[in-house]
C-alpha atoms as a PDB file:
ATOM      1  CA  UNK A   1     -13.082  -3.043  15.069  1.00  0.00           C
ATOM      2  CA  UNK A   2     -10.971   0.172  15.142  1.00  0.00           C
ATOM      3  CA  UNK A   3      -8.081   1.113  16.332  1.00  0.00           C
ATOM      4  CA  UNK A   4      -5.541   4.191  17.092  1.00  0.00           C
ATOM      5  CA  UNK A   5      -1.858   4.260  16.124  1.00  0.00           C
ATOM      6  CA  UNK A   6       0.774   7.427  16.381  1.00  0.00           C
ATOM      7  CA  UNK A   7       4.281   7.829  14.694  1.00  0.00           C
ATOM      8  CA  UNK A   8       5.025   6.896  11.592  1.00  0.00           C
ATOM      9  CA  UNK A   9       3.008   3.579   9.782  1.00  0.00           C
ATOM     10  CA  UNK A  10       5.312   1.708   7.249  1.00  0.00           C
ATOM     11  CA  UNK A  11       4.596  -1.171   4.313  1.00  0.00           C
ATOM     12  CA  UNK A  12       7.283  -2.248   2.531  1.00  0.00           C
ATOM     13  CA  UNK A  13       8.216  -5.511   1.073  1.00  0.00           C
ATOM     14  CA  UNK A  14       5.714  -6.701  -0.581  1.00  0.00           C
ATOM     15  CA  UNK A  15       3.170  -6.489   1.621  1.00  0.00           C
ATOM     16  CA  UNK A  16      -0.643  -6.280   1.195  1.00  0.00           C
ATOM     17  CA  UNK A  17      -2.325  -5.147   3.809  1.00  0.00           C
ATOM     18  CA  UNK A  18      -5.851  -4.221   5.179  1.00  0.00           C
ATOM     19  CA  UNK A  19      -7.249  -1.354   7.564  1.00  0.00           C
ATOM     20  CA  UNK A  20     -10.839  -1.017   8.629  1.00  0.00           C
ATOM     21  CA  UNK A  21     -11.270   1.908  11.157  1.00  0.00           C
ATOM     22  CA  UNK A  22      -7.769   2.639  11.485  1.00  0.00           C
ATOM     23  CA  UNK A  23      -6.724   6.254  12.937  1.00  0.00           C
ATOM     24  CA  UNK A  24      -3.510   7.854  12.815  1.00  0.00           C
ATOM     25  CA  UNK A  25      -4.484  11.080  14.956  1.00  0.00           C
ATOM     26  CA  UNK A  26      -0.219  11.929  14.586  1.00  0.00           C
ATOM     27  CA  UNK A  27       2.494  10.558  11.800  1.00  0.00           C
ATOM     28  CA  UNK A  28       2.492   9.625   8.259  1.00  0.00           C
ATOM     29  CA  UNK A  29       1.792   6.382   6.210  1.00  0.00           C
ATOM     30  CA  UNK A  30       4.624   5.413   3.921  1.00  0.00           C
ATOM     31  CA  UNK A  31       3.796   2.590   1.454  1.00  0.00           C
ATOM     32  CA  UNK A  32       6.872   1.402  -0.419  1.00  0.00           C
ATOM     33  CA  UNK A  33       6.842  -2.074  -2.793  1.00  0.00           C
ATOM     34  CA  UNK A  34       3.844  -2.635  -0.947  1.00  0.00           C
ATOM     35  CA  UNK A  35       0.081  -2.751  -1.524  1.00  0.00           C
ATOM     36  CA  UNK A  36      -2.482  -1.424   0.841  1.00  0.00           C
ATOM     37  CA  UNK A  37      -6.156  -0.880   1.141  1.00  0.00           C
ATOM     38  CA  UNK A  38      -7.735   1.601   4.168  1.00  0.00           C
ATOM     39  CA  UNK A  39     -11.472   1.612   4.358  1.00  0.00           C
ATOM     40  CA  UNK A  40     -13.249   4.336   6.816  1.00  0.00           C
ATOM     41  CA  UNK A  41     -10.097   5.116   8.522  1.00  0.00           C
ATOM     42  CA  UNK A  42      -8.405   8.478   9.539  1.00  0.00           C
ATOM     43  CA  UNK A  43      -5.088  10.193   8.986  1.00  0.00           C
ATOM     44  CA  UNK A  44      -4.087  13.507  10.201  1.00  0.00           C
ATOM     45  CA  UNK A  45      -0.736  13.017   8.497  1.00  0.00           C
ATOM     46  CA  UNK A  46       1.169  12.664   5.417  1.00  0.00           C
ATOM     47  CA  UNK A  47       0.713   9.550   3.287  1.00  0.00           C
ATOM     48  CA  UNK A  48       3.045   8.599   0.454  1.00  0.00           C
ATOM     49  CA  UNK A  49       3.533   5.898  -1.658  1.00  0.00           C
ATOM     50  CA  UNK A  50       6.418   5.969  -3.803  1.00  0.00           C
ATOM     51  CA  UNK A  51       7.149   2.439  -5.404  1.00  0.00           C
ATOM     52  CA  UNK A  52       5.492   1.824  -8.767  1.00  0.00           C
ATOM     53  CA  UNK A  53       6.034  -2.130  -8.862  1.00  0.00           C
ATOM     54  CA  UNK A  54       6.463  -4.918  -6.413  1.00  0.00           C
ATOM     55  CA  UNK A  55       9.473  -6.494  -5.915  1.00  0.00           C
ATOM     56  CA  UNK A  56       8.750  -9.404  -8.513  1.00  0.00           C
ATOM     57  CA  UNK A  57       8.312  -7.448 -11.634  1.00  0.00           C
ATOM     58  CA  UNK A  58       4.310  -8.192 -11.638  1.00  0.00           C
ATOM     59  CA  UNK A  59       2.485  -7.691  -8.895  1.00  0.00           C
ATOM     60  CA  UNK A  60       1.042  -3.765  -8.864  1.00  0.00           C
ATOM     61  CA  UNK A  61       1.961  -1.476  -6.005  1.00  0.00           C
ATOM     62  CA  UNK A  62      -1.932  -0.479  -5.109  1.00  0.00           C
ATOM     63  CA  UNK A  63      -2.878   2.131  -2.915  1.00  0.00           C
ATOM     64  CA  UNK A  64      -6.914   2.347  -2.014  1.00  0.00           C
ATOM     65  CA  UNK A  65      -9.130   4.858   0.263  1.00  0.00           C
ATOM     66  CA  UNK A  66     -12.582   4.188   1.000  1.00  0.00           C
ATOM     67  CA  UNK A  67     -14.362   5.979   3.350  1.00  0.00           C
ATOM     68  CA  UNK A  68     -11.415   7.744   4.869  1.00  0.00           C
ATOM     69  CA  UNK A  69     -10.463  10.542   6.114  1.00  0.00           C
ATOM     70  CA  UNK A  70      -7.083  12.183   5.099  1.00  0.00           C
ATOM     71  CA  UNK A  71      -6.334  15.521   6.710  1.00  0.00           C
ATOM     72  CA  UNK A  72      -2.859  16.355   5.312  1.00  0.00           C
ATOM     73  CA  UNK A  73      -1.470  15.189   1.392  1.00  0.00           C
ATOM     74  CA  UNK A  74      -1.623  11.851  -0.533  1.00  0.00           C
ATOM     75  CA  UNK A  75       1.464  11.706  -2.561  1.00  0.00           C
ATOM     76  CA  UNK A  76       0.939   8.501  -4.759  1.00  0.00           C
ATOM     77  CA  UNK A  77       3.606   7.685  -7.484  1.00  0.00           C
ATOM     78  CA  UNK A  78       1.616   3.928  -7.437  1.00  0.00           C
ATOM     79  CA  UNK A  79       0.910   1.835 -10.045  1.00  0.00           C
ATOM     80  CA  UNK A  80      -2.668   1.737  -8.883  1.00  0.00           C
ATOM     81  CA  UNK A  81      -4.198   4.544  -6.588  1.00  0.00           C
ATOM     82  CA  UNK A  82      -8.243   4.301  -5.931  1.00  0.00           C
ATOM     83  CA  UNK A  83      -9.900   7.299  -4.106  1.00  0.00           C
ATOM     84  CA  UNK A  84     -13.794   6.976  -3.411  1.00  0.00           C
ATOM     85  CA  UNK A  85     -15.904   8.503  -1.393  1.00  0.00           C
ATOM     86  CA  UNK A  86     -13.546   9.990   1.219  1.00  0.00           C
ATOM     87  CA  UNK A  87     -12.536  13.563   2.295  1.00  0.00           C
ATOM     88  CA  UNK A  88      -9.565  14.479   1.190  1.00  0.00           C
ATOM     89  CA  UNK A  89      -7.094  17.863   1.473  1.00  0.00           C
ATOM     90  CA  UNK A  90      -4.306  18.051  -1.025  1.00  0.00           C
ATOM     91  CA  UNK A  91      -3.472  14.917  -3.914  1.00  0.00           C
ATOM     92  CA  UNK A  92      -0.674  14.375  -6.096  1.00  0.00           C
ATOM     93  CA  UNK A  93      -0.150  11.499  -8.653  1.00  0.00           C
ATOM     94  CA  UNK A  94       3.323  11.146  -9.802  1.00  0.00           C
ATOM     95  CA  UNK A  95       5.794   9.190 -11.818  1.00  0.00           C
ATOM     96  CA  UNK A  96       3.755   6.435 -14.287  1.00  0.00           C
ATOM     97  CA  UNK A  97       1.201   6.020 -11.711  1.00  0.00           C
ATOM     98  CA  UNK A  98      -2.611   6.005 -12.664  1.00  0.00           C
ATOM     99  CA  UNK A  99      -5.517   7.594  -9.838  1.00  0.00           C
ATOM    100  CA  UNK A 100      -8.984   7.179 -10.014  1.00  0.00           C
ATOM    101  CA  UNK A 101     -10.656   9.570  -8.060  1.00  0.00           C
ATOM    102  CA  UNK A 102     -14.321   9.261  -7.845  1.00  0.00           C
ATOM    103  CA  UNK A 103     -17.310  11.008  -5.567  1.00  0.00           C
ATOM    104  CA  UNK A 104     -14.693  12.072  -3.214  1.00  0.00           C
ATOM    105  CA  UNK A 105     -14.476  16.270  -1.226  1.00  0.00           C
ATOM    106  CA  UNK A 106     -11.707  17.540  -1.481  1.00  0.00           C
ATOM    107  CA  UNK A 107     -11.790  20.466   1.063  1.00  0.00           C
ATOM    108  CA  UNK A 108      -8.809  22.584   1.324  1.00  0.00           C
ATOM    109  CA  UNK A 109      -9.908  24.984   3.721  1.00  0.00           C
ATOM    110  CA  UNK A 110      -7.418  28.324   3.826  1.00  0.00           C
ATOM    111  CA  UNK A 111      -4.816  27.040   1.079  1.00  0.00           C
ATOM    112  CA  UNK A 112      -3.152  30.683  -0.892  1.00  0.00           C
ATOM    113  CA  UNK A 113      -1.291  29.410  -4.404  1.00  0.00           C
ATOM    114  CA  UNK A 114      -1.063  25.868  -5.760  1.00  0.00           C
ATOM    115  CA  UNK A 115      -2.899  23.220  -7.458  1.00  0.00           C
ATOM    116  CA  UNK A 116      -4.993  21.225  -4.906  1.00  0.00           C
ATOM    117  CA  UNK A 117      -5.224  18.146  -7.407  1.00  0.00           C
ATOM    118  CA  UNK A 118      -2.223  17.596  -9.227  1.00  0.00           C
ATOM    119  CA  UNK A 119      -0.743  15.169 -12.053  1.00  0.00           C
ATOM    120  CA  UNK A 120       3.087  15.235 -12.713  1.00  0.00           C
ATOM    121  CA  UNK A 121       5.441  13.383 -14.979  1.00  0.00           C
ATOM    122  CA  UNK A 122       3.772  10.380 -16.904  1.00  0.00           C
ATOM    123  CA  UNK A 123       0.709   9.811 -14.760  1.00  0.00           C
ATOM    124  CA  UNK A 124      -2.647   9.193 -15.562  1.00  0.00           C
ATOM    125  CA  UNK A 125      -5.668  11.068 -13.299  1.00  0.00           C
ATOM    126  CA  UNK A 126      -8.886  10.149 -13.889  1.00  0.00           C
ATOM    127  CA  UNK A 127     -11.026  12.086 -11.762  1.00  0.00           C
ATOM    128  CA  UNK A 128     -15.285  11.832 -11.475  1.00  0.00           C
ATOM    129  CA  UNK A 129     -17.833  13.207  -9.863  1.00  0.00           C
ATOM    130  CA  UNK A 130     -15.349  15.338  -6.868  1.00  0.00           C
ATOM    131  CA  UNK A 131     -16.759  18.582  -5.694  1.00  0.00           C
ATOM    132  CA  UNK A 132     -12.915  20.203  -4.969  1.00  0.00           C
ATOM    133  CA  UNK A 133     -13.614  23.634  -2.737  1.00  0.00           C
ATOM    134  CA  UNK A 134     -12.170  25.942  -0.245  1.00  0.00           C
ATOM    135  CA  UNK A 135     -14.183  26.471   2.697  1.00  0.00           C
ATOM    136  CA  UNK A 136     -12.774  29.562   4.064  1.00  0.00           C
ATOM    137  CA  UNK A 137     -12.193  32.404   2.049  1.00  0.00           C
ATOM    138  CA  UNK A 138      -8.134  33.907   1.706  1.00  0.00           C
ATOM    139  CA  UNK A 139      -5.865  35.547  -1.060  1.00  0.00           C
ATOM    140  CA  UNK A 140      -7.213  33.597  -4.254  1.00  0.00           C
ATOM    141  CA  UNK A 141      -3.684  33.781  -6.593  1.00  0.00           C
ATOM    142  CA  UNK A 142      -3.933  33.016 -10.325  1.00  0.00           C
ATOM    143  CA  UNK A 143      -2.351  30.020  -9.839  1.00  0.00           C
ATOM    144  CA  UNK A 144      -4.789  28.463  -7.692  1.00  0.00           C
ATOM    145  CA  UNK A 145      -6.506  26.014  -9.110  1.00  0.00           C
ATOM    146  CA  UNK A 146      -8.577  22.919  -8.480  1.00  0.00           C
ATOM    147  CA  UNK A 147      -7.289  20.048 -10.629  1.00  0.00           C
ATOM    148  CA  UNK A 148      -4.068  20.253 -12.898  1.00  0.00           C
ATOM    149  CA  UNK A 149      -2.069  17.881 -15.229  1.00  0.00           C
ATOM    150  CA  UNK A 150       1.157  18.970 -15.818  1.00  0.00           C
ATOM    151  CA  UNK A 151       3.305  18.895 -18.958  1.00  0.00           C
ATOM    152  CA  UNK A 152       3.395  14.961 -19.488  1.00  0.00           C
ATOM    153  CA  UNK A 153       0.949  13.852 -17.407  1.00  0.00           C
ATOM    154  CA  UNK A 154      -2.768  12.765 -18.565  1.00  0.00           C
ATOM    155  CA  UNK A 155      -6.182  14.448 -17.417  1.00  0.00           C
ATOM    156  CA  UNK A 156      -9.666  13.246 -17.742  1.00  0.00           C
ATOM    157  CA  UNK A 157     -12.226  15.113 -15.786  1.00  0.00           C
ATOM    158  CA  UNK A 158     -15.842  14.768 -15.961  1.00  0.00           C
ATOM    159  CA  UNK A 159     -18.653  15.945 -13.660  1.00  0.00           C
ATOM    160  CA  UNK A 160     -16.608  17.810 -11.074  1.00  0.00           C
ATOM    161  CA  UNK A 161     -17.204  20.569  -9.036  1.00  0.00           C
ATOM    162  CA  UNK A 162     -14.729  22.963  -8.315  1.00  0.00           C
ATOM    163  CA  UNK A 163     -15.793  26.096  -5.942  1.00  0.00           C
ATOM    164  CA  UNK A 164     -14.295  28.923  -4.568  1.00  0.00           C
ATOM    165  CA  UNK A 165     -11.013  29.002  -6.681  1.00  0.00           C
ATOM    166  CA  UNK A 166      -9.402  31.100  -9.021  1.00  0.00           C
ATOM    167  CA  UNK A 167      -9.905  29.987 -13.167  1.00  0.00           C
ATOM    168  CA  UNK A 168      -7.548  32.587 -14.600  1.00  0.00           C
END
């Protein structure tokens, strides 16, 4: 059963929550000390989860997308993040947080400068099997680039496809 929600969608506390067929056609998800999976849903906005641990010490903060469709950024500083199968615009991994991204499209469309993939400060990205394109053709800038770890964080890529960017 699915259902529609606009504004802004918040977990916090602990919480470990489920969607199935969820849309958010307007607003953002925020996930914070909280644990959420989302399978075949929809988000036009923003989602970002920015708590690496639950509030007792042990429990992981887990983020999950399966089937989904996310038409703006995924900011995930998680302890956990899983990406499968699911279209996908802009991702970021931050702080210690470890992604797996696997079989997923990540489709830009008109994007000019930045990394559409990104890994920053300690994280861990393990990305397989992505085809990571631009659809519509614009200014391709040196810096444009499909996946990128920066200084500190940790890359392992195998059997991508990245099309329609620049490689300088």
């Amino acid at each position: 059963q699915s259902f529609t929600y606009a504004g802004t969608l918040t977990i916090t506390n602990g919480a470990k929550a489920q969607f199935r067929g969820f849309n958010l056609p307007s607003g953002t998800v925020e996930l914070r000390n909280a644990s959420a999976d989302f399978t075949r849903c929809s988000i036009q906005g923003d989602v970002n989860a920015t708590v690496a641990t639950m509030a007792d010490g042990t429990t992981p903060n887990r983020l999950s997308f399966t089937r989904c469709t996310l038409s703006a950024t995924l900011m995930s500083s998680a302890a956990e993040t899983f990406l499968a199968d699911n279209k996908l615009s802009w991702v970021r991994v931050a702080g210690t947080g470890k992604m797996w991204m696997i079989g997923n499209l990540v489709d830009v469309g008109l994007v000019d400068g930045g990394e559409i993939v990104q890994a920053h400060g300690s994280s861990t990205l393990l990305a397989y099997n992505n085809l990571i394109r631009r659809t519509q053709s614009g200014n391709l800038y040196n810096d444009n680039f499909g996946i990128r770890a920066f200084s500190g964080a940790k890359l392992e890529a195998q059997n991508n496809v990245i099309f329609n960017m620049s490689l300088s």
